[in-house]
Protein backbone atom coordinates (compact mmCIF):
# COMPACT_ATOMS: atom_id res chain seq x y z
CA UNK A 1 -18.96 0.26 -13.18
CA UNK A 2 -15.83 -2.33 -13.18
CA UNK A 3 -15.27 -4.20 -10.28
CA UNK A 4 -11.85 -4.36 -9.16
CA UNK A 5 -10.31 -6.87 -6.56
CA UNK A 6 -6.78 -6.54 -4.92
CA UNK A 7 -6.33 -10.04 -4.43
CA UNK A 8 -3.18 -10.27 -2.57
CA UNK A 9 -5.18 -7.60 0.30
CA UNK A 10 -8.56 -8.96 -0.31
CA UNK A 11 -10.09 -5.13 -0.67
CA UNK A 12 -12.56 -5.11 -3.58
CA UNK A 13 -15.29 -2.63 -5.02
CA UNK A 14 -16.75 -0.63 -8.35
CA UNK A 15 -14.97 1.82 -9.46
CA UNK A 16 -15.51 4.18 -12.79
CA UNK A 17 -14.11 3.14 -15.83
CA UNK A 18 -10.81 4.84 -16.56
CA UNK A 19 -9.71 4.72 -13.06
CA UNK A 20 -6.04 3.77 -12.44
CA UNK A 21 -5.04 0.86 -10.45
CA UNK A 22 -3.12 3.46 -7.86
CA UNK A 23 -6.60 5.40 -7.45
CA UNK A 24 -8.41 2.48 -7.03
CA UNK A 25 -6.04 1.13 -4.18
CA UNK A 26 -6.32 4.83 -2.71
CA UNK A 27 -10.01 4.90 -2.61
CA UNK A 28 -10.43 0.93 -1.69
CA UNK A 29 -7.47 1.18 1.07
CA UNK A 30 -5.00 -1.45 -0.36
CA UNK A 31 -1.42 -1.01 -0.34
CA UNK A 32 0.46 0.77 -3.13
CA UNK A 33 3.59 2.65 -3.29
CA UNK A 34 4.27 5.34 -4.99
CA UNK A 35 6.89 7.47 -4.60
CA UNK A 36 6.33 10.03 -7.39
CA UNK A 37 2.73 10.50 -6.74
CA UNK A 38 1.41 8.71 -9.56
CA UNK A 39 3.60 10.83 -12.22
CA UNK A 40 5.24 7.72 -13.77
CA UNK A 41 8.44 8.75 -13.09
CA UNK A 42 9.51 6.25 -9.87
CA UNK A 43 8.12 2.68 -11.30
CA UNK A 44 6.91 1.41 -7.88
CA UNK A 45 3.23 1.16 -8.08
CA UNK A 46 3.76 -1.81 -9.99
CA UNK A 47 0.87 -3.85 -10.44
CA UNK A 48 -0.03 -7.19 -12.05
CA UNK A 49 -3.79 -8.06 -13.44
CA UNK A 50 -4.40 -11.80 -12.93
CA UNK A 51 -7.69 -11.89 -13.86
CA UNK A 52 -9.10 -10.26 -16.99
CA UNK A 53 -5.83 -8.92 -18.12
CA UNK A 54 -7.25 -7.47 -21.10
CA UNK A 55 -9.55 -4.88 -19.48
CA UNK A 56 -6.61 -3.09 -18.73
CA UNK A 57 -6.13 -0.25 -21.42
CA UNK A 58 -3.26 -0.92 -23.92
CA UNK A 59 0.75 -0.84 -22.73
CA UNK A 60 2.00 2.93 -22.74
CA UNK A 61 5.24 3.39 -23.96
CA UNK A 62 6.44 4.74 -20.78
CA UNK A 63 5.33 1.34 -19.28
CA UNK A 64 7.59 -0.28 -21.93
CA UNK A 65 10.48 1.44 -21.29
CA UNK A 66 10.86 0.47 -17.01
CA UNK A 67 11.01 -3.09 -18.81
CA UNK A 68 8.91 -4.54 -16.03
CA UNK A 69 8.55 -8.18 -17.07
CA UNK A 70 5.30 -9.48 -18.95
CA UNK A 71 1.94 -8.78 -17.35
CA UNK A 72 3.00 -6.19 -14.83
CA UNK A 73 1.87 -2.63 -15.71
CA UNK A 74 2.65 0.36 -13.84
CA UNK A 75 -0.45 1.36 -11.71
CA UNK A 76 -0.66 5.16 -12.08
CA UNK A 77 -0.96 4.53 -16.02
CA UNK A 78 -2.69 1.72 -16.58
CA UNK A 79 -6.71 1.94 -16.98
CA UNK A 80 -9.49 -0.02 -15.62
CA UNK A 81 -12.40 -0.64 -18.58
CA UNK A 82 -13.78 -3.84 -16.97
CA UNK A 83 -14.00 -6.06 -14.19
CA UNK A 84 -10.25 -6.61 -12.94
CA UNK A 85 -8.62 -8.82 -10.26
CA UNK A 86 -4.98 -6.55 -9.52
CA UNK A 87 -2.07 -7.81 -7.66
CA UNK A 88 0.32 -5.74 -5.86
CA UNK A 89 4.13 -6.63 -7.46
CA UNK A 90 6.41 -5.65 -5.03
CA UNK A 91 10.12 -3.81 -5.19
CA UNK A 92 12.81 -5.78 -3.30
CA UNK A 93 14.62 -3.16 -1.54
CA UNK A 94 18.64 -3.19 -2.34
CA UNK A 95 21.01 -4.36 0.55
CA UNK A 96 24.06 -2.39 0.63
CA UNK A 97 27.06 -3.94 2.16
């Protein structure tokens, strides 16, 4: 089973393969947002892999499309295949004056 790290919250533990970063920070306690519920509809479990980028399963094309910036990945799509060190990318909130 991958191990996954949220290094920004210092929670870590295995996981199955094919888990999604937003289950993983469910079932390991970190931090995520998610306003949709994990439907990919809101963009704000964003998440960026810093370590092992590549066992992360490919870029969906509704990933592409919230034009995120490079190496961030929205965590209710992306997939864990391997060991993976995740950090939480947060939203600024607007400021309305």
């Amino acid at each position: 089973m991958p191990k996954v790290v949220f290094l920004d919250q210092g929670v870590r533990g295995e996981l199955p393969e094919g888990t999604t970063p937003l289950e993983a920070a469910r079932i390991l306690g970190a931090r995520m947002s998610s306003i949709c519920g994990g439907a990919g509809t809101c963009s704000t479990c964003r998440v960026a892999c810093v370590v092992n980028p590549e066992n992360l399963s490919p870029i969906d094309p509704l990933e592409e499309a919230y034009d995120m910036g490079p190496g961030v990945r929205l965590g209710c799509q992306a997939r864990i295949l391997g060991d993976v060190g995740l950090r939480i990318v947060r939203i600024e909130r607007a400021v309305l004056d």
